[in-house]
C-alpha atoms as a PDB file:
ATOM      1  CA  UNK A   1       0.000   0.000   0.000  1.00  0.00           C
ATOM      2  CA  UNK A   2       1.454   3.434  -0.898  1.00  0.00           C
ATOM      3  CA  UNK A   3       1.623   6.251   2.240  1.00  0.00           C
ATOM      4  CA  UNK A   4       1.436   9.640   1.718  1.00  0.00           C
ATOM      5  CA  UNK A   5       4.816  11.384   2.671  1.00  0.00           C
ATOM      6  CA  UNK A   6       4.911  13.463   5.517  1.00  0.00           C
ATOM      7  CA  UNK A   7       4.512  16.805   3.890  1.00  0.00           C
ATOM      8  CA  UNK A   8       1.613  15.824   2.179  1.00  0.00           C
ATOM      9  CA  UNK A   9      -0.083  14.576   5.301  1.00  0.00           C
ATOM     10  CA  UNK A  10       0.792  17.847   7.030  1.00  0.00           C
ATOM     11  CA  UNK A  11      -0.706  19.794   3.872  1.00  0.00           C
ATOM     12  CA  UNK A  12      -3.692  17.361   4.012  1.00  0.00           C
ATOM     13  CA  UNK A  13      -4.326  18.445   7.557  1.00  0.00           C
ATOM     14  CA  UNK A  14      -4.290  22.057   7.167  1.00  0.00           C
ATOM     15  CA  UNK A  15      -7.084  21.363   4.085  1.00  0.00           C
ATOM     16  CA  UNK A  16      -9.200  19.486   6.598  1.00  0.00           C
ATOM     17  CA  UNK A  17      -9.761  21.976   8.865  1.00  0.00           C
ATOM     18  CA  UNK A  18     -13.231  22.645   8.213  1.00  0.00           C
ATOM     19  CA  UNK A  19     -14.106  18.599   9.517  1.00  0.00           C
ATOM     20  CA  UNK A  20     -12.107  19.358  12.871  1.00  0.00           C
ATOM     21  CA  UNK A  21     -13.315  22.210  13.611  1.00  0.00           C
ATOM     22  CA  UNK A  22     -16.653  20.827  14.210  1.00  0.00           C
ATOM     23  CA  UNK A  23     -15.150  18.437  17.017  1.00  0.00           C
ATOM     24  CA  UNK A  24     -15.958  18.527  20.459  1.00  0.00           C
ATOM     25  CA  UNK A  25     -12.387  19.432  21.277  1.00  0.00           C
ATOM     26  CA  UNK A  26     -12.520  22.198  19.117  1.00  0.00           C
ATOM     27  CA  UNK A  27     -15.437  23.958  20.466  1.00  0.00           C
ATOM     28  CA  UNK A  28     -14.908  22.914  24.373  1.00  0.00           C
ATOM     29  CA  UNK A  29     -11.260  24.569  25.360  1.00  0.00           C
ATOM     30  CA  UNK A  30     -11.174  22.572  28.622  1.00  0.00           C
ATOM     31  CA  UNK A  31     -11.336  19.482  26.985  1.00  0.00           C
ATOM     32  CA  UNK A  32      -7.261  20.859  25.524  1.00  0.00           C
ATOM     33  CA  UNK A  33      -4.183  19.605  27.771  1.00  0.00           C
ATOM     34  CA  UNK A  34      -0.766  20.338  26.913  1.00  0.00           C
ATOM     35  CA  UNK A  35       0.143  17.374  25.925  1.00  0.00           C
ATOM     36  CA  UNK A  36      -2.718  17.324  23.126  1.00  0.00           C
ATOM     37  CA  UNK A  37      -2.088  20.511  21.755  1.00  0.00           C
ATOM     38  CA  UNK A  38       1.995  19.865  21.287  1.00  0.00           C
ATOM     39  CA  UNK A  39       1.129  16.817  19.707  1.00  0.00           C
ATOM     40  CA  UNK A  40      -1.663  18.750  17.284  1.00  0.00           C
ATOM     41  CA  UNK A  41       1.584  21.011  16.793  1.00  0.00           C
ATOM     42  CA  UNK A  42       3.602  17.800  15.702  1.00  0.00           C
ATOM     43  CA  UNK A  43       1.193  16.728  13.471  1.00  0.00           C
ATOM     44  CA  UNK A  44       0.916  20.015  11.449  1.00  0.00           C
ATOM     45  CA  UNK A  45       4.088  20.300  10.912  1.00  0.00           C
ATOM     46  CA  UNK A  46       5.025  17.091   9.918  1.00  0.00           C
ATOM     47  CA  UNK A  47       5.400  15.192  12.679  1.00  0.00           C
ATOM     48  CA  UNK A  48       7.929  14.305  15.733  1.00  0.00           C
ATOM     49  CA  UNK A  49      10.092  11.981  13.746  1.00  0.00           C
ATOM     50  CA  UNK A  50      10.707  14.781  10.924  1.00  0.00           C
ATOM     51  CA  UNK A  51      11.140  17.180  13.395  1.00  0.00           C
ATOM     52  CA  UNK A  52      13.551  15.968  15.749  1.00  0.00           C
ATOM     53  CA  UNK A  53      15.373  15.000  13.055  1.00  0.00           C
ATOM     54  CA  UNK A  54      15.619  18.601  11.924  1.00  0.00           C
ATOM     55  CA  UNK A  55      19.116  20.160  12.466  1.00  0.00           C
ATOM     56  CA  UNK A  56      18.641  23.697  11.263  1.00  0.00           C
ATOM     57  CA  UNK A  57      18.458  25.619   8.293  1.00  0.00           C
ATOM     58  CA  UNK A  58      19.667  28.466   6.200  1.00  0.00           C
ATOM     59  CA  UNK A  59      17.561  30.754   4.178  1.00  0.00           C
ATOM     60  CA  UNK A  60      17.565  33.825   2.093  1.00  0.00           C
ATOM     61  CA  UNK A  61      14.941  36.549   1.273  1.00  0.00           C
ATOM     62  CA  UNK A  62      13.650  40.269   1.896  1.00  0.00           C
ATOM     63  CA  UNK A  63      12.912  42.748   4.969  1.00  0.00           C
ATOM     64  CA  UNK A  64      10.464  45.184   4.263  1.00  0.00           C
ATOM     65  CA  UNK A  65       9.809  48.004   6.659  1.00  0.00           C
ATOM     66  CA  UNK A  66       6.205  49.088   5.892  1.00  0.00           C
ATOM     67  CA  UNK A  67       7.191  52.205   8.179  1.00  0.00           C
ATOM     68  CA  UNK A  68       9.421  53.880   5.628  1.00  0.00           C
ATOM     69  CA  UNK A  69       9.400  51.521   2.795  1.00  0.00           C
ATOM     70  CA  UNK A  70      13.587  50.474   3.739  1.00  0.00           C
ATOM     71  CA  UNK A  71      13.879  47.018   1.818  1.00  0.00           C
ATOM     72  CA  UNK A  72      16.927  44.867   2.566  1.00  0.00           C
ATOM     73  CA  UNK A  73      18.113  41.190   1.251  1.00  0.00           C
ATOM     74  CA  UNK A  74      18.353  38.879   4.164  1.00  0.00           C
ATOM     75  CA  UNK A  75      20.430  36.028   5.404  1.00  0.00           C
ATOM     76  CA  UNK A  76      19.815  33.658   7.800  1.00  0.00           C
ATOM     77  CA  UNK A  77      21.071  30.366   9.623  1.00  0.00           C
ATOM     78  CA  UNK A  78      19.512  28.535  12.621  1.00  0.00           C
ATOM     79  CA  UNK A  79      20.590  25.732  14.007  1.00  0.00           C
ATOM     80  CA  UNK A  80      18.319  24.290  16.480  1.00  0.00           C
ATOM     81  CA  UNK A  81      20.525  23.692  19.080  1.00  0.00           C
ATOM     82  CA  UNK A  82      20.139  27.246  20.065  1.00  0.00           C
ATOM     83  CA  UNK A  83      22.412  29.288  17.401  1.00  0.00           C
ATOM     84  CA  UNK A  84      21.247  32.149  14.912  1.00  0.00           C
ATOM     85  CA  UNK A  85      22.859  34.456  12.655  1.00  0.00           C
ATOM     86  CA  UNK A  86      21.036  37.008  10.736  1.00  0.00           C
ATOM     87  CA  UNK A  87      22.512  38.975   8.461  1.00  0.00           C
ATOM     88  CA  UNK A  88      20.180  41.925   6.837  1.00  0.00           C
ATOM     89  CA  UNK A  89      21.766  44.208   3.837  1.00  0.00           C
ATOM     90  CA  UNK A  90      20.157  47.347   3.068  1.00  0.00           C
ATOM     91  CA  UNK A  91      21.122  49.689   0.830  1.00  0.00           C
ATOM     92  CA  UNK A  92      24.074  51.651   3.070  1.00  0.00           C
ATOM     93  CA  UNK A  93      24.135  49.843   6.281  1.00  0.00           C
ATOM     94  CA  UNK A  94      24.374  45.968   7.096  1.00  0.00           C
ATOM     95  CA  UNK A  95      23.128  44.820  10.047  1.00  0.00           C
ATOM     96  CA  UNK A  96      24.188  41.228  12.072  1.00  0.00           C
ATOM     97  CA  UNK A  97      22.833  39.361  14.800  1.00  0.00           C
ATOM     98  CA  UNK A  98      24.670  36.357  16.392  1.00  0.00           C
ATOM     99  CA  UNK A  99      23.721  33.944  19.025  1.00  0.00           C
ATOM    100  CA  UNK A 100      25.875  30.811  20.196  1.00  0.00           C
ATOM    101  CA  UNK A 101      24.003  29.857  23.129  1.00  0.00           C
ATOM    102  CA  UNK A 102      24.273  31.831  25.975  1.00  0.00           C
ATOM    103  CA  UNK A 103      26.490  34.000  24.102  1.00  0.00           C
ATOM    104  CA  UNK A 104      24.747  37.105  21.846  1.00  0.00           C
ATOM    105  CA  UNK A 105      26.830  39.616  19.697  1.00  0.00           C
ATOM    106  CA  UNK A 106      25.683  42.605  17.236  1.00  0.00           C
ATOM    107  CA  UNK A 107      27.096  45.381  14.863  1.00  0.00           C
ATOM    108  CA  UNK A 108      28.215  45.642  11.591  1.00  0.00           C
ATOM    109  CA  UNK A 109      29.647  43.812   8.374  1.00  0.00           C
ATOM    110  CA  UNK A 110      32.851  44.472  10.207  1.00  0.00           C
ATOM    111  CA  UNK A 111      32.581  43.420  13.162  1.00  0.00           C
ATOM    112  CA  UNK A 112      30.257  43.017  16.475  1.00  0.00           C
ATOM    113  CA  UNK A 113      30.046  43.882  19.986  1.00  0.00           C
ATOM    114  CA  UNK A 114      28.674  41.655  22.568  1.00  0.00           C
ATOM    115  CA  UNK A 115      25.160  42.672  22.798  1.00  0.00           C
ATOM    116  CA  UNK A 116      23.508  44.673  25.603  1.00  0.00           C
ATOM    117  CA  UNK A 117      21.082  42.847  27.873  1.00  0.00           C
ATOM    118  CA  UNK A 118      17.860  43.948  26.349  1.00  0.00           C
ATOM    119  CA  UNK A 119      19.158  43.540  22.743  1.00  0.00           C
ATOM    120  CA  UNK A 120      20.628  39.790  23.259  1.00  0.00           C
ATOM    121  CA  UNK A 121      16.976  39.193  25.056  1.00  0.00           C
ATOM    122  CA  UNK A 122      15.394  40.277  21.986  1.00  0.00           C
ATOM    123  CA  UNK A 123      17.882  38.347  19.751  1.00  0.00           C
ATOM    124  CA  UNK A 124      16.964  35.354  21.848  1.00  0.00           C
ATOM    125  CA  UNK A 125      12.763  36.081  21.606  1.00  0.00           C
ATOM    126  CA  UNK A 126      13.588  36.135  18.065  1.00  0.00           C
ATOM    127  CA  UNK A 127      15.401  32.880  17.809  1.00  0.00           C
ATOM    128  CA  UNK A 128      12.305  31.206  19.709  1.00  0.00           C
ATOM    129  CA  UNK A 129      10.289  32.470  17.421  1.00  0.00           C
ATOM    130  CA  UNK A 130      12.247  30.783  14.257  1.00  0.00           C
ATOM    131  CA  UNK A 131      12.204  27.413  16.501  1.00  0.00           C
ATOM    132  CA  UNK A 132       8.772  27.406  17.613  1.00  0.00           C
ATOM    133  CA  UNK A 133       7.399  24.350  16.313  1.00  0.00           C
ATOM    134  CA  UNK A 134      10.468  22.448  17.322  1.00  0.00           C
ATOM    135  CA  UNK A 135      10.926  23.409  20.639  1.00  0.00           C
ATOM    136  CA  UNK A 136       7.437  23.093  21.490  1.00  0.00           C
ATOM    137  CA  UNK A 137       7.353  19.570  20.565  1.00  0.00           C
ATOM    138  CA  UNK A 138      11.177  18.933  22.337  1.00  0.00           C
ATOM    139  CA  UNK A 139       9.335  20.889  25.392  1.00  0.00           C
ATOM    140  CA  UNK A 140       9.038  19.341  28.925  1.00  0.00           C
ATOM    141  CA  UNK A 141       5.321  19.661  29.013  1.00  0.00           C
ATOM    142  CA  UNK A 142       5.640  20.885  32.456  1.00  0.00           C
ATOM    143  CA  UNK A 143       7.266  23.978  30.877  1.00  0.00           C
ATOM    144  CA  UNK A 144       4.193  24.840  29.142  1.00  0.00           C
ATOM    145  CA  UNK A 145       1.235  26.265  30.409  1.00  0.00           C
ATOM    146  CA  UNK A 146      -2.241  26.090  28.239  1.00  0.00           C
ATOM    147  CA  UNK A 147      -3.876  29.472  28.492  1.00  0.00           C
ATOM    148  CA  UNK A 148      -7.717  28.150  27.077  1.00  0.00           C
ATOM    149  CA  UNK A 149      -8.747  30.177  23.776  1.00  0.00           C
ATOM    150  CA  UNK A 150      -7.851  33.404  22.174  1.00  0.00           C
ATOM    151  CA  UNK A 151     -10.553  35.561  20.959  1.00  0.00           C
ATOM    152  CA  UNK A 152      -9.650  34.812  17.600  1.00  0.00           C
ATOM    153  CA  UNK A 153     -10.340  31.261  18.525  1.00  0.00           C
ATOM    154  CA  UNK A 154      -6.526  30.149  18.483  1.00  0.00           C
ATOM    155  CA  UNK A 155      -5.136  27.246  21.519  1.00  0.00           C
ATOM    156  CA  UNK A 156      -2.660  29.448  23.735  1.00  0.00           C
ATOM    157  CA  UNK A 157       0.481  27.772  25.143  1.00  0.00           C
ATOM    158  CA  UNK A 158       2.626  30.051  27.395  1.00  0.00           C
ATOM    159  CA  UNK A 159       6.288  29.319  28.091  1.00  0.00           C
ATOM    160  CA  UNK A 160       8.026  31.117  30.515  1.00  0.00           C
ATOM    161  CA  UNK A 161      12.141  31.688  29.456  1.00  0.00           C
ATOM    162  CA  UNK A 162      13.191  33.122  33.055  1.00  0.00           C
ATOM    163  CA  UNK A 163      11.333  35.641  35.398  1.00  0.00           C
ATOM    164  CA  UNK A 164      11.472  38.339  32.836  1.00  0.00           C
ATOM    165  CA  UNK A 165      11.158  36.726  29.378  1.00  0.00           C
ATOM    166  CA  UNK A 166       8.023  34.227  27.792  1.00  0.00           C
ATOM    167  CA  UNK A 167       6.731  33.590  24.897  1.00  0.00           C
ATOM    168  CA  UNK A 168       3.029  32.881  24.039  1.00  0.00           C
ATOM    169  CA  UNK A 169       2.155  31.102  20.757  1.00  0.00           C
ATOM    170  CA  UNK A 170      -1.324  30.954  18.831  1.00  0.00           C
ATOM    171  CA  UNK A 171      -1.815  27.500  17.694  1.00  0.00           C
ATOM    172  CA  UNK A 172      -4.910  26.950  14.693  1.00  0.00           C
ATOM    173  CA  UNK A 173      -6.789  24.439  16.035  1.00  0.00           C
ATOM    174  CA  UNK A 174      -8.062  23.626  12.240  1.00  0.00           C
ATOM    175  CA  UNK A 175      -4.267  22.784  11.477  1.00  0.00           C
ATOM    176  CA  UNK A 176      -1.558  22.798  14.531  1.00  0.00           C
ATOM    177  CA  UNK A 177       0.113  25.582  13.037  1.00  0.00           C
ATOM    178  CA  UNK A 178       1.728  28.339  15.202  1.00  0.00           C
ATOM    179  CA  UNK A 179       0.126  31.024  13.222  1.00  0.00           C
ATOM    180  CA  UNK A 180       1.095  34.265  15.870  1.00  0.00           C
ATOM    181  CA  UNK A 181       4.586  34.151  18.134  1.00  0.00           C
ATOM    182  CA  UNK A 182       4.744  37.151  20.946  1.00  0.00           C
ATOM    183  CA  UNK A 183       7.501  37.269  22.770  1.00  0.00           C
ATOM    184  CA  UNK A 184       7.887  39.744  25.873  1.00  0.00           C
ATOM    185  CA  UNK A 185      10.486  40.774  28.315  1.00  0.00           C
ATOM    186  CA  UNK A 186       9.880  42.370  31.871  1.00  0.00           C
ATOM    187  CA  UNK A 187       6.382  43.539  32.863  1.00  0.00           C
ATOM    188  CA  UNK A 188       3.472  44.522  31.025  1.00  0.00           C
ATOM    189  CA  UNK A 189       3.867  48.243  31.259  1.00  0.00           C
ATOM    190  CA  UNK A 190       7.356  48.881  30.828  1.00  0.00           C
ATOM    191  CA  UNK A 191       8.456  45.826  29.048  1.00  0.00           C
ATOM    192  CA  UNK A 192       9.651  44.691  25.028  1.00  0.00           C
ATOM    193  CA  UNK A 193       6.499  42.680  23.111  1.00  0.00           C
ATOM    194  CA  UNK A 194       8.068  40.534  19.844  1.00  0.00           C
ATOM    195  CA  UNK A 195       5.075  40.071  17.395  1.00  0.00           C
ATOM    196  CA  UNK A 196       4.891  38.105  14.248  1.00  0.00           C
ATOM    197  CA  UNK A 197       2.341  36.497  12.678  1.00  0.00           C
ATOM    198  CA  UNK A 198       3.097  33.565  10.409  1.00  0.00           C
ATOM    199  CA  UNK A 199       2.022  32.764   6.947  1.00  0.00           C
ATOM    200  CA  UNK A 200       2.131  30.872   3.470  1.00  0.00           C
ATOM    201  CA  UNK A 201       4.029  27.286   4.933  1.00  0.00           C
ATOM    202  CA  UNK A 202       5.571  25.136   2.715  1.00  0.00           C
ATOM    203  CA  UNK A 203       7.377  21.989   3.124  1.00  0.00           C
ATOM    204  CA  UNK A 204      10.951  21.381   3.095  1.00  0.00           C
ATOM    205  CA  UNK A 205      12.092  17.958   3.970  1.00  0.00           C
ATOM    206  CA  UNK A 206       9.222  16.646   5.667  1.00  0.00           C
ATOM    207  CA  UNK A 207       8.573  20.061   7.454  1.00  0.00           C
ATOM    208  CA  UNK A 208       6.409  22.973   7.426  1.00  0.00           C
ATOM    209  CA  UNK A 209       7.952  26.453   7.489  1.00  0.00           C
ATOM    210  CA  UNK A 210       6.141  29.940   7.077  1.00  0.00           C
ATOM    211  CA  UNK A 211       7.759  31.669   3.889  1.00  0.00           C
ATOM    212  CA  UNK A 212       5.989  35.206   4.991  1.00  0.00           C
ATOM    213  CA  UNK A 213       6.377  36.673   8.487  1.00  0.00           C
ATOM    214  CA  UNK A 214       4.836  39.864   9.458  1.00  0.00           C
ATOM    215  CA  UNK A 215       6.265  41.854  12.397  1.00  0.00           C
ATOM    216  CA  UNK A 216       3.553  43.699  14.978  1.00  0.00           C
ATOM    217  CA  UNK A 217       4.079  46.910  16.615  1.00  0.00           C
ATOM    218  CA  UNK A 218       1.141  48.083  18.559  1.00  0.00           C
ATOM    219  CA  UNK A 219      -1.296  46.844  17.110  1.00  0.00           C
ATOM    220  CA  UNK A 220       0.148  47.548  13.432  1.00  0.00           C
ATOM    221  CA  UNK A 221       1.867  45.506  10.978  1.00  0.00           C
ATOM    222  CA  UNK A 222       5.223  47.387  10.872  1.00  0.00           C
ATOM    223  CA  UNK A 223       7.635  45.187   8.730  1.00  0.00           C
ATOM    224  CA  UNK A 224       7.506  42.211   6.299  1.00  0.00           C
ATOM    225  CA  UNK A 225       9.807  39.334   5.764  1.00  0.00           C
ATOM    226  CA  UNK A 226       9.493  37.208   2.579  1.00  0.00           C
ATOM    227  CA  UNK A 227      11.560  34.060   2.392  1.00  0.00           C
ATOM    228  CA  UNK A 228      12.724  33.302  -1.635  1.00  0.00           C
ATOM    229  CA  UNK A 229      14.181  29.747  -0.342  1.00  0.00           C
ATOM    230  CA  UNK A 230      14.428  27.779   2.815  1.00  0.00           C
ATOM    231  CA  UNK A 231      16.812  24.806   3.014  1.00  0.00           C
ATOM    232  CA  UNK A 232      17.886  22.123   5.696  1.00  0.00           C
ATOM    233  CA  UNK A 233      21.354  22.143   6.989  1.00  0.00           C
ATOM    234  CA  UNK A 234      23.352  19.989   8.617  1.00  0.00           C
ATOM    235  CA  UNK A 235      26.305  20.964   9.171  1.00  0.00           C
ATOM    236  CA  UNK A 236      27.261  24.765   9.793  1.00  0.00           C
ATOM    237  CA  UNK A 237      30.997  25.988   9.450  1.00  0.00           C
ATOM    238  CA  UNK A 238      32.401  26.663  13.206  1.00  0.00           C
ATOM    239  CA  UNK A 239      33.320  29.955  12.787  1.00  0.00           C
ATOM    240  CA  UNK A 240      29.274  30.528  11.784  1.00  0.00           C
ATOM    241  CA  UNK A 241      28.195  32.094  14.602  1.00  0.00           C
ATOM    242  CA  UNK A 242      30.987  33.640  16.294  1.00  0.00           C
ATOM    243  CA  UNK A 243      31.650  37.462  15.190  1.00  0.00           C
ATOM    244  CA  UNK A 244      34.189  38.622  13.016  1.00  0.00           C
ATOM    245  CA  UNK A 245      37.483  38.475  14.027  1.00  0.00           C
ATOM    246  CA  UNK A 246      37.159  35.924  16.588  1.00  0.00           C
ATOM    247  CA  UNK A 247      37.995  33.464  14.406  1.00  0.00           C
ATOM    248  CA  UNK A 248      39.050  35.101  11.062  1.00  0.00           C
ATOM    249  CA  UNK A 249      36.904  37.376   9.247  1.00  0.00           C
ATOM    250  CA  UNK A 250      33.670  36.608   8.503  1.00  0.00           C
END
């Protein structure tokens, strides 16, 4: 008998939606644990196998700020054992962001400073944010709290980084995917929110990734990233993400 590949289950899933959402589970939010809404996340995406099994990945498109219409190219590596570097080129300035762990640098083509507190938080939001799916499923469950419904309908799961950062993702409860990622540091009225809503997913070995992210700022969509290609990777160089200098010029 001939099975589906993952992708096209995932895919499958997400064009079901309208059967599921006419469950029980969808319309009562106390019948949702944790536990069944990571593994509706799995599903959506692929599945556990396909994403444990997921070492990172490098991509490449465009940052549009919808403020003052500032376009740059972007470039961007994750690996998901909790590195980033993101490298975006506008037209006069370039502008890089490294994490390597606990470690967080930023700056210039040139070179990069280790990062202030708030900025390596927000570095760190922002990694979370790339990794959601797959640290939600690699999650203790006891590090996740389920927060009922949104009012947009979306499953809440809260996970709280440290005393002063979390991160709260909207899951659709059609499909499993993480459709909205806020991230926040310190208190409500003088903290940092991180908002970005997730769209047009497409598979890439065995995996769904969003190919359109928009940012949030009060309220307002305030910038636009557009992946042009997404691919797996395996193996990063070592001197990936460590800053320039430290280890010959990057």
């Amino acid at each position: 008998m001939n099975r589906k590949p993952k992708w096209a289950r995932s895919l499958t899933l997400v064009l079901a939606g309208a059967a599921f959402a006419g469950s029980p589970a969808a319309a009562e939010p106390e019948t949702w644990t944790v536990v069944a809404v990571v593994d509706l996340v799995a599903e959506g995406y692929g599945g556990r196998e396909a994403l444990n099994d997921f070492p990172g990945f490098h991509a490449r498109g465009s940052v549009l700020s919808l403020a003052d219409g500032l376009s740059g190219r972007l470039l961007l590596d994750v690996s998901l054992e909790g590195d980033m570097r993101s490298e975006v080129s506008y037209p006069r300035r370039k502008e890089v962001r490294i994490l390597a762990g606990p470690m967080a640098w930023n700056g210039g083509h040139h070179g990069q400073r280790p990062s202030t507190p708030d900025m390596a938080a927000s570095m760190r939001l922002q990694y979370h944010r790339l990794a959601a799916p797959f640290e939600l499923v690699s999650a203790d469950p006891a590090e996740l709290a389920f927060e009922g419904l949104a009012e947009n309908g979306r499953l809440l799961i809260v996970r709280q980084w440290n005393e002063q950062a979390r991160t709260t993702y909207e899951i659709d409860v059609e499909s499993g995917l993480i459709l909205n990622v806020r991230g926040e540091i310190g208190e409500e009225d003088d903290g940092l929110l991180f908002e970005t809503e997730a769209h047009d997913f497409r598979p890439v070995d065995g995996v769904l990734f969003p190919f359109r992210m928009t940012t949030i700022v009060g309220g307002s969509a305030a910038a636009e990233t557009i992946l042009d290609r997404l691919t797996r990777e395996d193996d990063f160089e070592p001197t990936r993400f460590l800053p320039a200098g430290s280890a010959g010029d990057m």
